[in-house]
PDB file of N, CA and C in Angstrom:
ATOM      1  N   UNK A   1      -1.371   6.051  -8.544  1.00  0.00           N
ATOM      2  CA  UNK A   1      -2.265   7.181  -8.394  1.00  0.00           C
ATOM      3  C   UNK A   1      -2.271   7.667  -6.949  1.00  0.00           C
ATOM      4  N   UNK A   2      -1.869   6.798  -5.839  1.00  0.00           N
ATOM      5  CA  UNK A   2      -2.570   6.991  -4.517  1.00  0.00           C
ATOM      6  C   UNK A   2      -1.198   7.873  -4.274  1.00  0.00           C
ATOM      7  N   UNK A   3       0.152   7.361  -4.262  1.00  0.00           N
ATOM      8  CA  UNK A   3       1.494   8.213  -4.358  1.00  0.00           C
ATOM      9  C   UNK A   3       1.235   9.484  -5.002  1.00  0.00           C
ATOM     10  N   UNK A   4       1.151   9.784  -6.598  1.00  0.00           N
ATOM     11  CA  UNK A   4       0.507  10.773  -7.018  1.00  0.00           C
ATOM     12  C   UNK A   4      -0.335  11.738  -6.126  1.00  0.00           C
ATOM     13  N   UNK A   5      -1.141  10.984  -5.394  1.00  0.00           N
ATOM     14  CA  UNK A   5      -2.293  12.012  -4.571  1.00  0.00           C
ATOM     15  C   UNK A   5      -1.210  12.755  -3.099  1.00  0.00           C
ATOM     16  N   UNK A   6      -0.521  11.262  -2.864  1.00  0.00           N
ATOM     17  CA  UNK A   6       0.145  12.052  -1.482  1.00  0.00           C
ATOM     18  C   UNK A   6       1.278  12.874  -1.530  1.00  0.00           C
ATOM     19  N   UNK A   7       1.527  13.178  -3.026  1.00  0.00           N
ATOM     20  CA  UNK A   7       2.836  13.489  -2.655  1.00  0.00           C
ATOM     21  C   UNK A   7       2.476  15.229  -2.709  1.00  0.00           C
ATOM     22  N   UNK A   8       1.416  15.526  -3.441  1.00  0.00           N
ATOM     23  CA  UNK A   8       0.985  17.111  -3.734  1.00  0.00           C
ATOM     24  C   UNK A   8       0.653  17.224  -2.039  1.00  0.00           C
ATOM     25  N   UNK A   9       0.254  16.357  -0.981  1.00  0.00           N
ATOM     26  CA  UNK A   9      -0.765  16.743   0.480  1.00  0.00           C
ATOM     27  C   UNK A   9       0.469  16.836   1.653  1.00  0.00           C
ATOM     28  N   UNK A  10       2.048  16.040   0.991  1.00  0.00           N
ATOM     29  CA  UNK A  10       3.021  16.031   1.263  1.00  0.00           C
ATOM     30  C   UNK A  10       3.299  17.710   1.245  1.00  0.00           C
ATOM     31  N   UNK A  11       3.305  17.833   0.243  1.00  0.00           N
ATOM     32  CA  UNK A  11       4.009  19.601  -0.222  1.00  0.00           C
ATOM     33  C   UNK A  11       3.427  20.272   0.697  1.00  0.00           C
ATOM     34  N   UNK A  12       2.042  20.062   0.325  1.00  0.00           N
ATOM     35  CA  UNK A  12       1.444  21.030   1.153  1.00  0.00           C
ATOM     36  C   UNK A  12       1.510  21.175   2.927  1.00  0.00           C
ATOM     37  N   UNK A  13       1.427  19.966   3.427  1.00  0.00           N
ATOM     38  CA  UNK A  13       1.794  19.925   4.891  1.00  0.00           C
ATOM     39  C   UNK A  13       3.389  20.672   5.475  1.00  0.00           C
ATOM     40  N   UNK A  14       4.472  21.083   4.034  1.00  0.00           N
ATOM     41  CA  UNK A  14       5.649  21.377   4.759  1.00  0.00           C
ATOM     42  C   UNK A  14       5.315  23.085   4.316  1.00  0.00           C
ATOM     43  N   UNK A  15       4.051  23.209   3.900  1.00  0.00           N
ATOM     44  CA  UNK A  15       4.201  24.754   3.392  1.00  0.00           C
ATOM     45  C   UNK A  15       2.940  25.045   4.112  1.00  0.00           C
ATOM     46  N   UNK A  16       2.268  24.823   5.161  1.00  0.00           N
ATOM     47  CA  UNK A  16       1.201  24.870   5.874  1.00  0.00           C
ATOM     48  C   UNK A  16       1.219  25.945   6.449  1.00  0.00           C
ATOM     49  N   UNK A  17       2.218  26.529   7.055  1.00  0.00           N
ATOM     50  CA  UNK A  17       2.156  28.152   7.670  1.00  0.00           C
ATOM     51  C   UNK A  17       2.209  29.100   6.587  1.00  0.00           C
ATOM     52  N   UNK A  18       2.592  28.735   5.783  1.00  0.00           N
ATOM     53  CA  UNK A  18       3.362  30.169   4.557  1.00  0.00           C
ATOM     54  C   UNK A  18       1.315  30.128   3.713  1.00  0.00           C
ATOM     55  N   UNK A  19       0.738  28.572   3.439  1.00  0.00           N
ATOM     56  CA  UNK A  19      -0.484  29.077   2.630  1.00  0.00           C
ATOM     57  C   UNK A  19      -2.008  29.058   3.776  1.00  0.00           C
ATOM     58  N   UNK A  20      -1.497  29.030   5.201  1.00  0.00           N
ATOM     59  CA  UNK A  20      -2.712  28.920   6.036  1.00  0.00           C
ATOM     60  C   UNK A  20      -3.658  27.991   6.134  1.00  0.00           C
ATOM     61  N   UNK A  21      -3.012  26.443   5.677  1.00  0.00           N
ATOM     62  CA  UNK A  21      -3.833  25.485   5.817  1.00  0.00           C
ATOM     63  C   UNK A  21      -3.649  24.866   6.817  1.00  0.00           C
ATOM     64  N   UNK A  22      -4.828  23.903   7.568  1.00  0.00           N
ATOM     65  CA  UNK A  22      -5.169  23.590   8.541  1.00  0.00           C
ATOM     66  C   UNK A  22      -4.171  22.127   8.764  1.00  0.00           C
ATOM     67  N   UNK A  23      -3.225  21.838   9.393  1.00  0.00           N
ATOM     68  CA  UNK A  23      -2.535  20.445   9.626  1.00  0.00           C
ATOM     69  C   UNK A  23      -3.824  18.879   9.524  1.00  0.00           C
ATOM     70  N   UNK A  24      -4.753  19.422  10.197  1.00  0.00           N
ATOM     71  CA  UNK A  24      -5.906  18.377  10.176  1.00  0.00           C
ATOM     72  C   UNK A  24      -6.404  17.683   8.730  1.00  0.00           C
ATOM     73  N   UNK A  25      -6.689  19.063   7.904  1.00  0.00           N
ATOM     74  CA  UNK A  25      -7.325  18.699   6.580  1.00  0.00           C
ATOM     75  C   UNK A  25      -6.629  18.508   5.535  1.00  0.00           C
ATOM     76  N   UNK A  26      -4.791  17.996   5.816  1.00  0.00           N
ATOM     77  CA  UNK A  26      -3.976  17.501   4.868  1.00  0.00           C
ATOM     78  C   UNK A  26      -3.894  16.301   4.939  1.00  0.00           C
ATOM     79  N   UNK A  27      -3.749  15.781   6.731  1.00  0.00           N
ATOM     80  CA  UNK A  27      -3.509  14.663   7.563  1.00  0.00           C
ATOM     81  C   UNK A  27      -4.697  13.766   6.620  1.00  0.00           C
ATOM     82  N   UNK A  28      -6.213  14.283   6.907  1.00  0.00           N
ATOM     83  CA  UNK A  28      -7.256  13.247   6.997  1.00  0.00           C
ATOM     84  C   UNK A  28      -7.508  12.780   5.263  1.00  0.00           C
ATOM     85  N   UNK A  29      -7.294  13.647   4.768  1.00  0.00           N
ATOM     86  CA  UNK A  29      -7.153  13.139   3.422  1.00  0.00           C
ATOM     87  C   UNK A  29      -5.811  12.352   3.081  1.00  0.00           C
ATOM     88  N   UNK A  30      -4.618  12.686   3.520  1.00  0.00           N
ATOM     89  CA  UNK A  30      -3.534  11.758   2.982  1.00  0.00           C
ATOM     90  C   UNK A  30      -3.921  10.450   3.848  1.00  0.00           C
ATOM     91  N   UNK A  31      -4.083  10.272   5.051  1.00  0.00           N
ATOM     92  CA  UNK A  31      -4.790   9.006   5.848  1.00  0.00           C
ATOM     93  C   UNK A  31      -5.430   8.261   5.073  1.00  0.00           C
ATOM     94  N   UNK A  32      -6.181   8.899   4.461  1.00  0.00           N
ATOM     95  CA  UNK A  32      -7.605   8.445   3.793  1.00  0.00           C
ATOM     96  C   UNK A  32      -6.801   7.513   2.714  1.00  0.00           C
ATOM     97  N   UNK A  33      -6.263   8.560   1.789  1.00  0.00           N
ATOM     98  CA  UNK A  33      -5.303   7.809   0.282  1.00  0.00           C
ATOM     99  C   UNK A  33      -4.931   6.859   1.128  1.00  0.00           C
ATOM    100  N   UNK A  34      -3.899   6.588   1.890  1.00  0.00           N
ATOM    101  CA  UNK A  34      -2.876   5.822   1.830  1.00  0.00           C
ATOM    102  C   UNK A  34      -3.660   4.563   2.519  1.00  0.00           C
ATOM    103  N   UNK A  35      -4.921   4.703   3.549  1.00  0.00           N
ATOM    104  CA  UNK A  35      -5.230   3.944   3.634  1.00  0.00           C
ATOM    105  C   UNK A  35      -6.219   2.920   2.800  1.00  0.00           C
ATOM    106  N   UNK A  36      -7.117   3.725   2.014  1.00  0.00           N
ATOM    107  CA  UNK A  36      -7.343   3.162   0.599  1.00  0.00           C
ATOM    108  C   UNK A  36      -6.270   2.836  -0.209  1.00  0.00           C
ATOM    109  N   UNK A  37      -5.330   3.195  -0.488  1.00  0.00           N
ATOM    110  CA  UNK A  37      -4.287   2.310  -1.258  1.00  0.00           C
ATOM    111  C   UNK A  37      -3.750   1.266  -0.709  1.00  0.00           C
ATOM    112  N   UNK A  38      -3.758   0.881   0.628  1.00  0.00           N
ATOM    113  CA  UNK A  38      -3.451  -0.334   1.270  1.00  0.00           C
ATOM    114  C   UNK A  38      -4.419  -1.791   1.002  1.00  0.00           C
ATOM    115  N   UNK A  39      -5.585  -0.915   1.411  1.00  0.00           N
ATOM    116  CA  UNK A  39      -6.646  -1.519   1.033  1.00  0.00           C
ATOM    117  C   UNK A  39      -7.274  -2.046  -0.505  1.00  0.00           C
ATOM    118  N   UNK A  40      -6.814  -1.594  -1.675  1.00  0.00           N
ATOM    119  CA  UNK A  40      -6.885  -1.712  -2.713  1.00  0.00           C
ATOM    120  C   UNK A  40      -5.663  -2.937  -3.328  1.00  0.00           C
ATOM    121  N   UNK A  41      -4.629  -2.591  -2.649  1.00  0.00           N
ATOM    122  CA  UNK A  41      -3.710  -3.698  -2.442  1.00  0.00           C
ATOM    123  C   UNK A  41      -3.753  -5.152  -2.133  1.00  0.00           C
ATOM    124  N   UNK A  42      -3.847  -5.017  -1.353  1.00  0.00           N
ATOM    125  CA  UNK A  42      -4.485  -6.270  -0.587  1.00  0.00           C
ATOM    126  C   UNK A  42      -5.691  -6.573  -1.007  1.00  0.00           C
ATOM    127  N   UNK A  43      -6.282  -6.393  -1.909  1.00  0.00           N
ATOM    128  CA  UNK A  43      -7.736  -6.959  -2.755  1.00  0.00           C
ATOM    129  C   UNK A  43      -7.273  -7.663  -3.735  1.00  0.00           C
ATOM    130  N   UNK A  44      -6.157  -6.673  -4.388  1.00  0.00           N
ATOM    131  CA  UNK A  44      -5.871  -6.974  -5.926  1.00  0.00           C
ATOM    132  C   UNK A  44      -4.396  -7.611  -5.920  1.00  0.00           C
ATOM    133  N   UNK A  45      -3.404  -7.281  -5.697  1.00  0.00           N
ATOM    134  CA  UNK A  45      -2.119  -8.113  -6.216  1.00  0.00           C
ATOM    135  C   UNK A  45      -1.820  -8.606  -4.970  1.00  0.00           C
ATOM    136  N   UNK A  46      -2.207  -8.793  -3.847  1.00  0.00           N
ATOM    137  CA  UNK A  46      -1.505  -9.108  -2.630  1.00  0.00           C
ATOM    138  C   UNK A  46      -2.153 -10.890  -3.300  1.00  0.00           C
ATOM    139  N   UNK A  47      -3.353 -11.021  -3.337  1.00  0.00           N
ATOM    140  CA  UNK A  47      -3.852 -12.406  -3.150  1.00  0.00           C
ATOM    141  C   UNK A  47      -3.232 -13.274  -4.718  1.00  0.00           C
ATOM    142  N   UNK A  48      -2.820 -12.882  -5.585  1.00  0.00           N
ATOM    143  CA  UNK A  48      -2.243 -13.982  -6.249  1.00  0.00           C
ATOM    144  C   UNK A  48      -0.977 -13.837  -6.106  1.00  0.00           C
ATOM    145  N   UNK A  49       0.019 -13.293  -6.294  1.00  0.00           N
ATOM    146  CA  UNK A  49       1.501 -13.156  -5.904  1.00  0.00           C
ATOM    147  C   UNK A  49       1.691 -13.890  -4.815  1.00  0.00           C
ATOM    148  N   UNK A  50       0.914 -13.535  -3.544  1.00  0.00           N
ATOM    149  CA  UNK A  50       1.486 -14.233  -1.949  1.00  0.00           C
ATOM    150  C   UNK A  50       0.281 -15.864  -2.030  1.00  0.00           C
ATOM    151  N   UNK A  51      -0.739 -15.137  -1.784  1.00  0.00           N
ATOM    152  CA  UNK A  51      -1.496 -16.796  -1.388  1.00  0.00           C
ATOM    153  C   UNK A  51      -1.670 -17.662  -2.054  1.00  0.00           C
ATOM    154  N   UNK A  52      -1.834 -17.515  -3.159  1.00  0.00           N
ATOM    155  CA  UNK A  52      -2.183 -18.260  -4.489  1.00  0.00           C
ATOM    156  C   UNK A  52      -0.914 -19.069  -4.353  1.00  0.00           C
ATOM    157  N   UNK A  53       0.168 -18.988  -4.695  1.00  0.00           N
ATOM    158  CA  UNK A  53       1.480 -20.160  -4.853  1.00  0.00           C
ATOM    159  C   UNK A  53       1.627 -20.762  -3.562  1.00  0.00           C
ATOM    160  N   UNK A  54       0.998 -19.809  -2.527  1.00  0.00           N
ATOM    161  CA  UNK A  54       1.598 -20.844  -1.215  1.00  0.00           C
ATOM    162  C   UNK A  54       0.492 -22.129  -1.129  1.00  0.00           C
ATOM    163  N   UNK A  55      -0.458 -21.755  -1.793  1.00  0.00           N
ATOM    164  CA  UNK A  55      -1.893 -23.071  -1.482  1.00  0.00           C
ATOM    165  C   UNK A  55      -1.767 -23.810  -2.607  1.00  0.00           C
ATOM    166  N   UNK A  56      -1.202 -24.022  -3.710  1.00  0.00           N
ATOM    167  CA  UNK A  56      -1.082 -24.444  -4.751  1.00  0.00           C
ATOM    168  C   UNK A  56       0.418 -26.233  -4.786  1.00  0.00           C
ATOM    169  N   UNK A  57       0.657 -25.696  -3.540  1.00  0.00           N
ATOM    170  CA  UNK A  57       2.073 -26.598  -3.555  1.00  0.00           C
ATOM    171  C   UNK A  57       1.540 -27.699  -2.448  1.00  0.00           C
ATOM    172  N   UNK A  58       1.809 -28.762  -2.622  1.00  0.00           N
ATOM    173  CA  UNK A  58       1.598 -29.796  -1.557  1.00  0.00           C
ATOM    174  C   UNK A  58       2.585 -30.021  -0.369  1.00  0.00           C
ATOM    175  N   UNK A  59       1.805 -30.248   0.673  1.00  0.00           N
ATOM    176  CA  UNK A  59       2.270 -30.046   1.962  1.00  0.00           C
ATOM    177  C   UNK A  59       3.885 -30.402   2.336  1.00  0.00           C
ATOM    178  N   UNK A  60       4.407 -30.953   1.461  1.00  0.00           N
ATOM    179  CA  UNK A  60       5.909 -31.223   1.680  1.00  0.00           C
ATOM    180  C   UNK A  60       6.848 -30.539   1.056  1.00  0.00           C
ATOM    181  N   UNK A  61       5.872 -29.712   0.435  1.00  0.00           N
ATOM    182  CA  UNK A  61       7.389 -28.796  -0.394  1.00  0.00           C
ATOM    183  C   UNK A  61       6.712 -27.403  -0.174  1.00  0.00           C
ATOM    184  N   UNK A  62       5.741 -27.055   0.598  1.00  0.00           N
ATOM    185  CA  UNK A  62       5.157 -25.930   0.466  1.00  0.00           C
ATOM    186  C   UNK A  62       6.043 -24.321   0.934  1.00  0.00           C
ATOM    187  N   UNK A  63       6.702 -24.968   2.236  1.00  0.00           N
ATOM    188  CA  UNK A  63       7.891 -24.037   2.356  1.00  0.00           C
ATOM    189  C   UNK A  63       8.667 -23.941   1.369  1.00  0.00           C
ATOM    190  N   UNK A  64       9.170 -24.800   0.356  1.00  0.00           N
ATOM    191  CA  UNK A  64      10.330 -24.283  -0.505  1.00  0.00           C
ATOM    192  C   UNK A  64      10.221 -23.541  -1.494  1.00  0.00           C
ATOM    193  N   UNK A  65       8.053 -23.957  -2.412  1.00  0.00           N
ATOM    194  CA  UNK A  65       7.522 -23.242  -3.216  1.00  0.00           C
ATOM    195  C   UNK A  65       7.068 -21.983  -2.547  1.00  0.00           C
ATOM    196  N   UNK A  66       6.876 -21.785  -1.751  1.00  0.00           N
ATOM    197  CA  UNK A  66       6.434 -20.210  -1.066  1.00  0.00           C
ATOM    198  C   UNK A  66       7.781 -19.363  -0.902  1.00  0.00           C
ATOM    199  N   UNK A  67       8.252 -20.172  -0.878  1.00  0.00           N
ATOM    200  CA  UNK A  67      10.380 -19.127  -1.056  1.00  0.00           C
ATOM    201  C   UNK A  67      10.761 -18.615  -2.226  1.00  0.00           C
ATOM    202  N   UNK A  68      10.137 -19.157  -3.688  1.00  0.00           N
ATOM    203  CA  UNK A  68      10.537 -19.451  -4.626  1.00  0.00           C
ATOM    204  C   UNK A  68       9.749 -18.314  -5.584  1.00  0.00           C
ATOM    205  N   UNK A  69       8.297 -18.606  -5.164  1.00  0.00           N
ATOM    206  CA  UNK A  69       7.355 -17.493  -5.573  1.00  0.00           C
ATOM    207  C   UNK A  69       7.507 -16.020  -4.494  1.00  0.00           C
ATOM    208  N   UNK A  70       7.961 -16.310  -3.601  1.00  0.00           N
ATOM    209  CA  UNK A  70       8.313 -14.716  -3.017  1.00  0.00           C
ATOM    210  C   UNK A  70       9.366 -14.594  -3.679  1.00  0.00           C
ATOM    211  N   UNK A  71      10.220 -14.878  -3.864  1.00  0.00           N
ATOM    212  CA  UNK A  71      11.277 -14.500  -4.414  1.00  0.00           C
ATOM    213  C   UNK A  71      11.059 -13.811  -5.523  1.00  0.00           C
ATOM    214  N   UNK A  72      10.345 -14.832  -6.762  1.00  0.00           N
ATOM    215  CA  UNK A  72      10.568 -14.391  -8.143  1.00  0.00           C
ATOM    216  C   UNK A  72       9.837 -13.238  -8.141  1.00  0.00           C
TER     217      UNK A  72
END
């Protein structure tokens, strides 16, 4: 959805002289998306994919299981 949002604020920033919109009020809203979509990220799939398998493995193999789950 957040791609979806930037890609119409995209268009619009390369057609900014031809429809008289302001460079500022494309910027602060695509800022906004992309930085809420970072942020939404990192709430939701960042913490079981990455941290979850790396804390799950015991201390002697933890490098090889954290290779294994990034990977897959």
């Amino acid at each position: 959805m957040s791609f979806g949002m930037l890609t119409p604020l995209g268009g619009l920033v390369t057609r900014k002289s031809y429809l008289h919109i302001s460079l500022l009020a494309t910027g602060i809203a695509g800022i906004t998306v992309l930085c809420l979509s970072t942020a939404v990220f990192g709430i939701g799939w960042l913490v079981p994919s990455w941290l979850v398998p790396m804390e799950i493995y015991p201390s002697t193999c933890r490098a090889q299981g954290a290779t294994v789950s990034v990977v897959a």
